[in-house]
N, C-alpha and C. Protein backbone atom coordinates (compact mmCIF):
# COMPACT_ATOMS: atom_id res chain seq x y z
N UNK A 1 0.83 -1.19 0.00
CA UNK A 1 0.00 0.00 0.00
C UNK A 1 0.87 1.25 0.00
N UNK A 2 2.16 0.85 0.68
CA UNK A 2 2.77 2.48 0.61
C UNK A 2 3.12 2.29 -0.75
N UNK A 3 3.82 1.28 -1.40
CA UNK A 3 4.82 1.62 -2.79
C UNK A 3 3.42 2.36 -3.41
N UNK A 4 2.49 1.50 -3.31
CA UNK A 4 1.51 2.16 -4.47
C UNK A 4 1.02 3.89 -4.49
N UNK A 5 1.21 4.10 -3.06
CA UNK A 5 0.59 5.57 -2.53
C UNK A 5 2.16 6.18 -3.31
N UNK A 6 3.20 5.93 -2.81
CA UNK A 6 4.45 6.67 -3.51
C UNK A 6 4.24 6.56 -4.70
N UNK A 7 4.01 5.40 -5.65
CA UNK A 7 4.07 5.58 -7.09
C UNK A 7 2.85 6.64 -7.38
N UNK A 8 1.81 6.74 -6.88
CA UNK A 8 0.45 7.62 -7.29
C UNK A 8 0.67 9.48 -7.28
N UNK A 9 2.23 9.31 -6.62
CA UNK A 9 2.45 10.93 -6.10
C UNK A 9 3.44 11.24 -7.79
N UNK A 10 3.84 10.34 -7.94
CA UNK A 10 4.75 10.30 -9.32
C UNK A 10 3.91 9.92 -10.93
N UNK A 11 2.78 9.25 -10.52
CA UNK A 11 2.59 8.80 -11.82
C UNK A 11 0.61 9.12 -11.88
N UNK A 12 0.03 8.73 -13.09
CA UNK A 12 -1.34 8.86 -12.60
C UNK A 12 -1.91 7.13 -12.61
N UNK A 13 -2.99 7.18 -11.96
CA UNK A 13 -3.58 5.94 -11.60
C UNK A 13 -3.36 4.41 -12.66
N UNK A 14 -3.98 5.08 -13.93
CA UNK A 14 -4.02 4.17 -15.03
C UNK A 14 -2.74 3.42 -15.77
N UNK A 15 -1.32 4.30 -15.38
CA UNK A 15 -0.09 4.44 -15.99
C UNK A 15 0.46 3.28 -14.82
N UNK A 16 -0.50 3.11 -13.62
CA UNK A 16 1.25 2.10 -12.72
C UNK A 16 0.57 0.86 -13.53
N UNK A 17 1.21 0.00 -12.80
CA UNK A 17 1.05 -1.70 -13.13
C UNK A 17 1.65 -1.97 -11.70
N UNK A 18 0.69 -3.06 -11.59
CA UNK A 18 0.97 -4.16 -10.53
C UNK A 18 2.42 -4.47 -10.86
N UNK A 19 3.00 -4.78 -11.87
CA UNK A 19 4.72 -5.17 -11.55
C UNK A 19 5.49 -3.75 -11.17
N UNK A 20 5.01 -2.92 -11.32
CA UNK A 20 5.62 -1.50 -10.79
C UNK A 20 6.03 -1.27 -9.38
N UNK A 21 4.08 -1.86 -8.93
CA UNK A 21 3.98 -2.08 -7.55
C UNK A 21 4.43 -2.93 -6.77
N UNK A 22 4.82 -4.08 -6.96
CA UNK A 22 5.64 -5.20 -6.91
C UNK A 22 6.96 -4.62 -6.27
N UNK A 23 7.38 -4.16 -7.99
CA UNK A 23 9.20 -4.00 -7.60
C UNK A 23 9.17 -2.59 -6.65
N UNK A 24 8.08 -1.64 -6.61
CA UNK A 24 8.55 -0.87 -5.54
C UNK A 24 8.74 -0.84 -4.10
N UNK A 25 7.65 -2.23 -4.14
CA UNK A 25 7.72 -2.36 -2.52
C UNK A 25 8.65 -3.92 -2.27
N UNK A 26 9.21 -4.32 -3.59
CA UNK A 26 10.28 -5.26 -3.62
C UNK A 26 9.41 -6.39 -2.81
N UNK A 27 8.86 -6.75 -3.82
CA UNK A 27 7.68 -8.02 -3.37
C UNK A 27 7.28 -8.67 -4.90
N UNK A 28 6.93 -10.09 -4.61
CA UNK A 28 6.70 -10.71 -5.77
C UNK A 28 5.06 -9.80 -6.51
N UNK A 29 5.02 -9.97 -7.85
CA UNK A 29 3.06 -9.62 -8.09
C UNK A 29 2.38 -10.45 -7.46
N UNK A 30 2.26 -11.22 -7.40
CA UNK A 30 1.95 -12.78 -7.37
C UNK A 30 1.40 -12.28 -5.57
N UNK A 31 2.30 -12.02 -4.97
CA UNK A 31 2.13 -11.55 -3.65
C UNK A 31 0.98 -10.47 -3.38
N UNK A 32 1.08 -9.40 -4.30
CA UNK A 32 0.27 -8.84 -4.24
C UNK A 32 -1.48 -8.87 -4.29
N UNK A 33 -1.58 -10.30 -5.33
CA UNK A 33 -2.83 -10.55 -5.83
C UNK A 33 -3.23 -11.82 -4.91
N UNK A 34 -2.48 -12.27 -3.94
CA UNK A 34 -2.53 -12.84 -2.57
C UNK A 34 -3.71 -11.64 -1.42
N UNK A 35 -3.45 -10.83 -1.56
CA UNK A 35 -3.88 -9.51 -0.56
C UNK A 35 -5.02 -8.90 -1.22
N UNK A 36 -4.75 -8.72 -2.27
CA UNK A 36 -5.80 -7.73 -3.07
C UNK A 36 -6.55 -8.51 -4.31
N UNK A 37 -7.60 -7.49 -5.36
CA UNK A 37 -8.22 -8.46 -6.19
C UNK A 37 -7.52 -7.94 -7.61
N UNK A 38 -7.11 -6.73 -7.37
CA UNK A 38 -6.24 -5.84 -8.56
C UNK A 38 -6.55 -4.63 -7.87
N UNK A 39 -5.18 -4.04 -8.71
CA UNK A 39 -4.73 -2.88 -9.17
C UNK A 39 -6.34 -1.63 -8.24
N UNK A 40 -7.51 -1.89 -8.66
CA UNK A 40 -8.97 -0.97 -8.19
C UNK A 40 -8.85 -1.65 -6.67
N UNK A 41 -9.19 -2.76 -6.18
CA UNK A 41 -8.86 -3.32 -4.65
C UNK A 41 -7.67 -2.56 -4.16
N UNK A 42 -6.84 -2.51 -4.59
CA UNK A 42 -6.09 -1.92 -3.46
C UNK A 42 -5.74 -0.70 -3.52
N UNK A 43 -6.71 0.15 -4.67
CA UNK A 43 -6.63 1.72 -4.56
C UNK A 43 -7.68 1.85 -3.36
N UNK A 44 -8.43 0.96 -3.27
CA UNK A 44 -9.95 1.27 -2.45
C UNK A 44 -9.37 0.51 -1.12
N UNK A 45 -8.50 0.45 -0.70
CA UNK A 45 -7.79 -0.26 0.39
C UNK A 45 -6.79 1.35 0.98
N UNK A 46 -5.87 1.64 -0.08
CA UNK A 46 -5.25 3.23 0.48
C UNK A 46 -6.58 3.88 0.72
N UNK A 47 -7.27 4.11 -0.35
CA UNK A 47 -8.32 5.23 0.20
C UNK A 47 -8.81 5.13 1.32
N UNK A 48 -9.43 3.64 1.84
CA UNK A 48 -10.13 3.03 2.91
C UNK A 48 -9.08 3.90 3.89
N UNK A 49 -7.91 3.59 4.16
CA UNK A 49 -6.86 3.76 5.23
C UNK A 49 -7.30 5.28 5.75
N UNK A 50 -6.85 6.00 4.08
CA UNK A 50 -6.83 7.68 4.53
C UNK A 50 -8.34 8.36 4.95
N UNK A 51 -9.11 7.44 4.68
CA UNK A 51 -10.52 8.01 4.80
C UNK A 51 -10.99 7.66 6.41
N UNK A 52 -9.95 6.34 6.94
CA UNK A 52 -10.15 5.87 7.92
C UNK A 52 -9.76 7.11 9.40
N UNK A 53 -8.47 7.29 8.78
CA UNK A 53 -7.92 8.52 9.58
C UNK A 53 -8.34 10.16 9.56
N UNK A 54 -8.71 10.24 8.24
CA UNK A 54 -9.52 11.39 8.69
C UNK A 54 -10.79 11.09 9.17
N UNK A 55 -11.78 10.54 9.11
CA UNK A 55 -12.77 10.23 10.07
C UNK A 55 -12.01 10.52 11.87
N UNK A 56 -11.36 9.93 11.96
CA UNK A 56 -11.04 10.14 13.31
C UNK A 56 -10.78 11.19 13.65
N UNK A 57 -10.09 12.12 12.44
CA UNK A 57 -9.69 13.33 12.95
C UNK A 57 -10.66 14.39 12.63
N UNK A 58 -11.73 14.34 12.19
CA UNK A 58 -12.81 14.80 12.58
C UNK A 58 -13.42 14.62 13.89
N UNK A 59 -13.86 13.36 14.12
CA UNK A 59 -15.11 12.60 15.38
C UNK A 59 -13.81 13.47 16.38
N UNK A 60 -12.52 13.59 16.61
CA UNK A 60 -11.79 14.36 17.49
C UNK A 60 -11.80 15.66 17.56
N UNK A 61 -11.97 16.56 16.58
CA UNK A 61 -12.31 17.63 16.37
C UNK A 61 -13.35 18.24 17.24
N UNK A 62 -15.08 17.54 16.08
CA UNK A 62 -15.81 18.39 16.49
C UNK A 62 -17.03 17.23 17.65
N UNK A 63 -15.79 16.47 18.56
CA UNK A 63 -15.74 16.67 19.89
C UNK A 63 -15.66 17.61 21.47
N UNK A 64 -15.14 18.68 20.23
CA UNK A 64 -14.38 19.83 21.15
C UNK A 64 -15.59 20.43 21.00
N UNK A 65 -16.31 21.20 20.17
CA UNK A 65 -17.50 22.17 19.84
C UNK A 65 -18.68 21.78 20.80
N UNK A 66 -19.29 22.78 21.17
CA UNK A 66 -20.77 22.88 21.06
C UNK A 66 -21.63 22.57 20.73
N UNK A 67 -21.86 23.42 19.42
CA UNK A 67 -22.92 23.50 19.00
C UNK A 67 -23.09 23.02 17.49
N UNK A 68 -23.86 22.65 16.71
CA UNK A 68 -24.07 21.76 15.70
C UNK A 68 -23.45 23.03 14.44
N UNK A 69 -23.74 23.80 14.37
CA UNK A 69 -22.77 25.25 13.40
C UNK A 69 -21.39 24.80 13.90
N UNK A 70 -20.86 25.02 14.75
CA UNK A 70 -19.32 24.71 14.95
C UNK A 70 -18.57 23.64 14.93
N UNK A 71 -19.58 22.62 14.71
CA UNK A 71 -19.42 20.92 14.49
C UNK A 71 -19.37 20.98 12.81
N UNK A 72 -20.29 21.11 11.94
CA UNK A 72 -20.63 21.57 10.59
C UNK A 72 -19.03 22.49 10.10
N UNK A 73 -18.74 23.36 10.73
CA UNK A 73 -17.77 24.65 10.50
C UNK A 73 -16.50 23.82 10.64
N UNK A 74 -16.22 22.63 11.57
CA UNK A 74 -15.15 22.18 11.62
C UNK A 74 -14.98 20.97 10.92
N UNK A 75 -16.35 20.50 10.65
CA UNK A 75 -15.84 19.50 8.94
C UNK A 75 -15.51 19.93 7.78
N UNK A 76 -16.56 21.61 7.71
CA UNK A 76 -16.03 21.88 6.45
C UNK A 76 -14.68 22.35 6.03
N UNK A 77 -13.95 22.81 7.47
CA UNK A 77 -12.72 23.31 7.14
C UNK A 77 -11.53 22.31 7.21
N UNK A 78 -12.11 20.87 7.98
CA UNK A 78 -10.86 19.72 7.93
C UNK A 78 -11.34 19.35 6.57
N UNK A 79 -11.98 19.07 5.84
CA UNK A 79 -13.00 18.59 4.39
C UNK A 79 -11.46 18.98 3.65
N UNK A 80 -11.86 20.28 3.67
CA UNK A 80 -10.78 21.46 2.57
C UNK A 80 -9.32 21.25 3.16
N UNK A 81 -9.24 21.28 4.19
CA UNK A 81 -7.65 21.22 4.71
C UNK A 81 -7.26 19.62 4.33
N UNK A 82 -8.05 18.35 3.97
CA UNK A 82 -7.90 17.15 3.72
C UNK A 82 -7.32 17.12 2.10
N UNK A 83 -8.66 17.65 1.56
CA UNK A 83 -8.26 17.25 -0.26
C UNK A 83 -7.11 18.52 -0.61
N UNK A 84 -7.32 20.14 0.68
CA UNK A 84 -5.69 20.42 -0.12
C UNK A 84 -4.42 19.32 0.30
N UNK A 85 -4.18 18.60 1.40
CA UNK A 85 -3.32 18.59 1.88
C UNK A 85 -3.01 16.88 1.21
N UNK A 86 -3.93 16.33 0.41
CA UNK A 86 -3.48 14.96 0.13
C UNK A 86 -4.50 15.06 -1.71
N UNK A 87 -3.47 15.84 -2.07
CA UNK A 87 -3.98 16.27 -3.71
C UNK A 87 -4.32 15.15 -4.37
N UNK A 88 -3.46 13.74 -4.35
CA UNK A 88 -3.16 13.08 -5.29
C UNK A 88 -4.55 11.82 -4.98
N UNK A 89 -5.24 11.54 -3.75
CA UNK A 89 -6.29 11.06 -3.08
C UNK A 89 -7.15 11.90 -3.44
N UNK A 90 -6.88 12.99 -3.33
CA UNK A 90 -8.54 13.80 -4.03
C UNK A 90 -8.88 13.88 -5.28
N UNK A 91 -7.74 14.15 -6.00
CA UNK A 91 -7.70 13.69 -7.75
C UNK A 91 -8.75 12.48 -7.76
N UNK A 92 -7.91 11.32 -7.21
CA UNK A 92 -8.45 10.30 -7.76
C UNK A 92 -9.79 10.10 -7.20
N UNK A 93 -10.41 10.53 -6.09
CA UNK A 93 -11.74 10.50 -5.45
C UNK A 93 -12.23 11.31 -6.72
N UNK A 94 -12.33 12.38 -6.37
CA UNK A 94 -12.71 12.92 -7.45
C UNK A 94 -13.23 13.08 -8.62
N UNK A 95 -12.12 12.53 -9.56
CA UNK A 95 -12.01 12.34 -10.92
C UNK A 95 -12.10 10.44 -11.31
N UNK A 96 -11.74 9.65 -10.52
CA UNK A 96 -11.57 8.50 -11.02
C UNK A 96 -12.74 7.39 -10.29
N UNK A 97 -11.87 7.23 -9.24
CA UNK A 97 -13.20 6.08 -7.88
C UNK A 97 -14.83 6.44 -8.38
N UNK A 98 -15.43 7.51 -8.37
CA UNK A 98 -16.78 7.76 -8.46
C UNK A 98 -17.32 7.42 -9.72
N UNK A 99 -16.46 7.07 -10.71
CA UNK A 99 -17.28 6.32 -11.88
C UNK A 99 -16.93 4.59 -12.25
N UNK A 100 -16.45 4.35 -11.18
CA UNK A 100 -16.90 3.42 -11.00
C UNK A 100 -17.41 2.59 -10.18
N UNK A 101 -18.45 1.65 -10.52
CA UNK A 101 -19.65 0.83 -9.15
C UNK A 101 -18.92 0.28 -8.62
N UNK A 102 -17.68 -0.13 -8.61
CA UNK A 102 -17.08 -1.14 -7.58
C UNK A 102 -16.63 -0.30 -6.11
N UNK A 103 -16.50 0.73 -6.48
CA UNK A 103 -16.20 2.01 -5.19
C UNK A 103 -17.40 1.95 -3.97
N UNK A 104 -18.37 1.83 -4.95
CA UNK A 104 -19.55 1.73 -4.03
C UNK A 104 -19.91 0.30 -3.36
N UNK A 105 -19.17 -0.42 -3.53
CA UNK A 105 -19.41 -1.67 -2.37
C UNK A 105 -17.98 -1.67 -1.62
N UNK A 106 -16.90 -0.75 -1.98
CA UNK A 106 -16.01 -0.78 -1.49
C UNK A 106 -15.66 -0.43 -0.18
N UNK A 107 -14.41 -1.20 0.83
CA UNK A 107 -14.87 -0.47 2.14
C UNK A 107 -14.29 1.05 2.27
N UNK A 108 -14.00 1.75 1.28
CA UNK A 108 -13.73 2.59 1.71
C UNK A 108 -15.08 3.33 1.20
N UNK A 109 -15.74 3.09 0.15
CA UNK A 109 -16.97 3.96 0.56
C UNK A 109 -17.71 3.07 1.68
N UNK A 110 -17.90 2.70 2.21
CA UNK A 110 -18.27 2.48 3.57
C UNK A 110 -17.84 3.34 3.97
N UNK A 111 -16.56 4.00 4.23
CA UNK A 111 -15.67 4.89 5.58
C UNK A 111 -16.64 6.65 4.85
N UNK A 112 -16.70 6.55 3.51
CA UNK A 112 -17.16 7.71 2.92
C UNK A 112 -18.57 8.02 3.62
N UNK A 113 -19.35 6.82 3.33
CA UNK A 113 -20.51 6.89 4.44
C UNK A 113 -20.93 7.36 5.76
N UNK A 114 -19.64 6.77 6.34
CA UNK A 114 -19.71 6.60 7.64
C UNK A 114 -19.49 8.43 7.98
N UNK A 115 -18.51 8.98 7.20
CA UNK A 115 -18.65 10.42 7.00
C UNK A 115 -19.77 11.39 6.70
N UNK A 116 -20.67 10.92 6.05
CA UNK A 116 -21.48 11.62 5.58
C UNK A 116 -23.06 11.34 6.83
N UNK A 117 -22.74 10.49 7.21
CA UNK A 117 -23.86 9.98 8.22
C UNK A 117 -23.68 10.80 9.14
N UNK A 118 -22.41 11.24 9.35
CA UNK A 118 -21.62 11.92 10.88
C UNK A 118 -22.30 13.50 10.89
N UNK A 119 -22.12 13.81 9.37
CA UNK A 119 -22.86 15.20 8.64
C UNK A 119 -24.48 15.51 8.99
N UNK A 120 -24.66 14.31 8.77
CA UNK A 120 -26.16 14.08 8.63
C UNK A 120 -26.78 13.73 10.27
N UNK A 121 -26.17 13.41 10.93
CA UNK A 121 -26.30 13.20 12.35
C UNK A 121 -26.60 14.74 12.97
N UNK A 122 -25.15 15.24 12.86
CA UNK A 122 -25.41 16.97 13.12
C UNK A 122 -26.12 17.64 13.02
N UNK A 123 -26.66 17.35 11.81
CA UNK A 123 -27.60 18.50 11.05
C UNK A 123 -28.86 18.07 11.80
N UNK A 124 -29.06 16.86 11.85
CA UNK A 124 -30.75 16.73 12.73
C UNK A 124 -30.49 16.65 14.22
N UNK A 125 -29.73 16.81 15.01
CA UNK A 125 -29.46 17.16 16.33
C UNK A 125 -29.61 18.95 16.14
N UNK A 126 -29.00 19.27 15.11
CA UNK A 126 -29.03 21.09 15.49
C UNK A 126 -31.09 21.39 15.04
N UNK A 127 -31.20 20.61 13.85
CA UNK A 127 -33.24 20.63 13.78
C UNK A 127 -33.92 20.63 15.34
N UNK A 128 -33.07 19.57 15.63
CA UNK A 128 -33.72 18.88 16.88
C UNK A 128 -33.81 19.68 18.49
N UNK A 129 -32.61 20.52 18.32
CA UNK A 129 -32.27 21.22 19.51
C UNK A 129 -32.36 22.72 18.89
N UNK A 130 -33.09 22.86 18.06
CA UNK A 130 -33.81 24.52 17.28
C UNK A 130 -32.55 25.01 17.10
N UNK A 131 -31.31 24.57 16.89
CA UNK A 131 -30.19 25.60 16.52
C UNK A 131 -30.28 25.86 14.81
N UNK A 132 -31.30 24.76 14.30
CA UNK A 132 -31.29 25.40 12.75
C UNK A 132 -32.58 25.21 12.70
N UNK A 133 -33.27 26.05 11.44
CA UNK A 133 -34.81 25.64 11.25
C UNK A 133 -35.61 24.36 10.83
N UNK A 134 -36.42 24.23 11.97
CA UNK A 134 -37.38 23.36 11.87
C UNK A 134 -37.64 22.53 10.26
N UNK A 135 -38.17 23.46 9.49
CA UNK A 135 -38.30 23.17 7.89
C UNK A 135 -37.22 22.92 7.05
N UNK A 136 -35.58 22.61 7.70
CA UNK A 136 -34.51 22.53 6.94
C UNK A 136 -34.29 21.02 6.62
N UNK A 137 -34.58 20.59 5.43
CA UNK A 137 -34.52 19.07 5.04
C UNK A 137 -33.23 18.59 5.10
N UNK A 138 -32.58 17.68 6.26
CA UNK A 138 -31.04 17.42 6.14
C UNK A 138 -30.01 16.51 5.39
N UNK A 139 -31.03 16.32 4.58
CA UNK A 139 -30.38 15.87 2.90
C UNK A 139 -30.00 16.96 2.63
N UNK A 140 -31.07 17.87 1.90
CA UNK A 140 -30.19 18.37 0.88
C UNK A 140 -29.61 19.85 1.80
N UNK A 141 -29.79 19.64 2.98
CA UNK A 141 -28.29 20.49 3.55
C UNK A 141 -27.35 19.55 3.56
N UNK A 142 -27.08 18.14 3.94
CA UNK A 142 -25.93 18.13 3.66
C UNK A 142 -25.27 17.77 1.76
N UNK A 143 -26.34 17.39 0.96
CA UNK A 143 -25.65 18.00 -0.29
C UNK A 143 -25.10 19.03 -0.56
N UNK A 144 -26.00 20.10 -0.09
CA UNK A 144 -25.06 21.72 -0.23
C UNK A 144 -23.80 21.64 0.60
N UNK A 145 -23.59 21.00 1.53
CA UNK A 145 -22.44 21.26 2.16
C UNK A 145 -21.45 20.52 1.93
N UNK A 146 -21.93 19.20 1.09
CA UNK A 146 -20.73 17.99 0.05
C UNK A 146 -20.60 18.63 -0.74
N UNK A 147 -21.53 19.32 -2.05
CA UNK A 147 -21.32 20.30 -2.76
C UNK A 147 -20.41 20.90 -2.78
N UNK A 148 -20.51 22.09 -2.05
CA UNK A 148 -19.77 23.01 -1.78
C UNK A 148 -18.34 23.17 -1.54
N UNK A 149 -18.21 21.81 -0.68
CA UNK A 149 -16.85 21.80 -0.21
C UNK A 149 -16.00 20.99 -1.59
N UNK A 150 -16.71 20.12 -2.66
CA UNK A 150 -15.78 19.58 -3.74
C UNK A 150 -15.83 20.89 -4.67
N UNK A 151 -17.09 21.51 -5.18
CA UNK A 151 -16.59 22.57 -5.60
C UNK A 151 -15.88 23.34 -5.51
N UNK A 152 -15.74 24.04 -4.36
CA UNK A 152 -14.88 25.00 -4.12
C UNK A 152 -13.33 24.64 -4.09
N UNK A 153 -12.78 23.32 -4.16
CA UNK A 153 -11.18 22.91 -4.27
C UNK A 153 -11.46 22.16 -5.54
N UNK A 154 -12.69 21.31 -6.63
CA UNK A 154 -11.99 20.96 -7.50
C UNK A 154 -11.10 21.39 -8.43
N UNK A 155 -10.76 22.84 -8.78
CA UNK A 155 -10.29 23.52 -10.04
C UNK A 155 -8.68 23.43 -9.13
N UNK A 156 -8.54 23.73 -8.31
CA UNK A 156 -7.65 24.03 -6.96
C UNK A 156 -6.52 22.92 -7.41
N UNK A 157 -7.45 21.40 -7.08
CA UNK A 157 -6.73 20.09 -7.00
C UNK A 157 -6.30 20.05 -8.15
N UNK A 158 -7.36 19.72 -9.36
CA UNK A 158 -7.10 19.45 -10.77
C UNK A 158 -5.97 20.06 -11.25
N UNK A 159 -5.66 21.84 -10.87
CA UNK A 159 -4.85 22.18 -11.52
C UNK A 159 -3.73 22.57 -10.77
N UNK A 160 -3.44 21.91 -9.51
CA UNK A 160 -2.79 21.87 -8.48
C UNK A 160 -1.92 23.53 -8.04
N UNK A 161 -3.66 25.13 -8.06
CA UNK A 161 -3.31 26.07 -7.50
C UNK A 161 -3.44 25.86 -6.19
N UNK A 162 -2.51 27.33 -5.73
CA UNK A 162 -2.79 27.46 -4.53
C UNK A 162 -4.16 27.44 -3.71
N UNK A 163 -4.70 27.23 -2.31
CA UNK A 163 -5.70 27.06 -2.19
C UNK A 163 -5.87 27.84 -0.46
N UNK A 164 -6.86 28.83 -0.56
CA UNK A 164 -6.69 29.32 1.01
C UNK A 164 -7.66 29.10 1.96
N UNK A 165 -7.74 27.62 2.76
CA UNK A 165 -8.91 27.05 3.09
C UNK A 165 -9.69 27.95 4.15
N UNK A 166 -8.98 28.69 5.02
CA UNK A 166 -9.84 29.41 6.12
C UNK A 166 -10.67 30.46 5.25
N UNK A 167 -10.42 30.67 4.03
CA UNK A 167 -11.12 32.11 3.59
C UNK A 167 -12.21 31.25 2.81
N UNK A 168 -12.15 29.95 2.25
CA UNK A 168 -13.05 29.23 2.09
C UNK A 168 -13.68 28.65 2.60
N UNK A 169 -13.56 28.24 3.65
CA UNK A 169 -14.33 27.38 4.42
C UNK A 169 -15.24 28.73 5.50
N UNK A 170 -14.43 29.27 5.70
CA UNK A 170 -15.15 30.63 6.49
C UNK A 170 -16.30 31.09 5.70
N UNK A 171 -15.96 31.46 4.09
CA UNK A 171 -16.97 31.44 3.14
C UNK A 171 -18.11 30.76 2.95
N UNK A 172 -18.03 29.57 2.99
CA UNK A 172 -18.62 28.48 2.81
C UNK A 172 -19.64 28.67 3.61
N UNK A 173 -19.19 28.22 4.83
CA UNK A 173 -20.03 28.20 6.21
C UNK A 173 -20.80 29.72 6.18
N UNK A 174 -20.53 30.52 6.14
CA UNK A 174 -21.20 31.74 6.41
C UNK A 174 -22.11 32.01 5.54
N UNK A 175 -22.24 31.22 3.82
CA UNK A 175 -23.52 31.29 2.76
C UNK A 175 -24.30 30.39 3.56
N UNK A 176 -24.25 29.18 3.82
CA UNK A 176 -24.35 27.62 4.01
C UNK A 176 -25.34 28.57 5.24
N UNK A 177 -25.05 28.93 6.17
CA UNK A 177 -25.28 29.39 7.76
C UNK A 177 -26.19 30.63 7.73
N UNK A 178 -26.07 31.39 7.16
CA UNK A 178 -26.32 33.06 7.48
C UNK A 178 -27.05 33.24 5.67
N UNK A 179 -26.98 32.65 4.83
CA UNK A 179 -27.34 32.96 3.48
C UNK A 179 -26.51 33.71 3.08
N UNK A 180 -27.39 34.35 1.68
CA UNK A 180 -26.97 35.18 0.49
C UNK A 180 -27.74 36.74 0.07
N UNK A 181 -28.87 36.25 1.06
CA UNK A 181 -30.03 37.34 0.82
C UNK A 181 -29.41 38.72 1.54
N UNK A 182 -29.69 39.70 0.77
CA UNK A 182 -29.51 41.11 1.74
C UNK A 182 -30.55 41.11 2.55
């Protein structure tokens, strides 16, 4: 799993080969297809890992908060501080994993889930305890707020600019929270 994460920082997804991966982590193929089912298994095995750890470092986060806005405010800004800070995992989330169905029985979309449930948890605890309105359907708040947060870094990742997450995520949260209306 690491050779493959090192080769992914050097090369793009479609370009390694299992004998690449092999000789980088100086292991037979043969070994490899012992562990995994191919080349898609054990991209969805790194992802699983990194998706595993940021989950945690969220549920640690917005442990610390209050209130369901400052819980919300501190996913969206680890969200953005995640896909800037691990480009080559968000590329491929991104642009590659999501078209295909095998992602979706994969355990790392499980861990994707398990994220979005965490979203979705919040949002009807803050309904629930009147910190947001009654009539706010917490689907499609948390679409706007999955939305939002791939929008606002895909051009970022893709074309690997600079990216200034507190002025975005501050952004974010404050349309998302407070609106647009004068």
């Amino acid at each position: 799993m690491k050779a493959f994460s090192l080769l992914m920082s050097e090369k793009d997804f479609h370009s390694i080969t299992t004998a690449e991966i092999a000789r980088t982590a100086e292991v037979t193929e043969g070994l490899i297809y012992k562990y995994f089912k191919d080349k898609k298994d054990l991209l969805y095995q790194v992802l699983n890992e990194h998706f595993f750890e940021f989950q945690a470092k969220i549920e640690n986060r917005i442990a610390n908060e209050k209130t369901c806005i400052e819980q919300l405010e501190v996913i969206i800004f680890s969200s953005l501080e995640s896909y800037t800070a691990n480009r080559i995992f968000s590329k491929i989330l991104l642009l590659e994993v999501r078209n295909s169905l095998d992602f979706f029985e994969s355990c790392a979309y499980e861990m994707v889930r398990k994220y979005t449930t965490t979203i979705l948890s919040i949002i009807e605890k803050g309904i629930e305890t009147g910190e947001l309105k009654p009539e706010t359907d917490p689907h499609i708040l948390r679409k706007v707020i999955l939305g939002a947060i791939e929008h606002a870094c895909l051009g970022e990742i893709i074309f690997g600019r600079e990216f200034d997450i507190d002025e975005t995520s501050t952004g974010i949260a404050n349309i998302v929270f407070n609106g647009a209306k004068a």
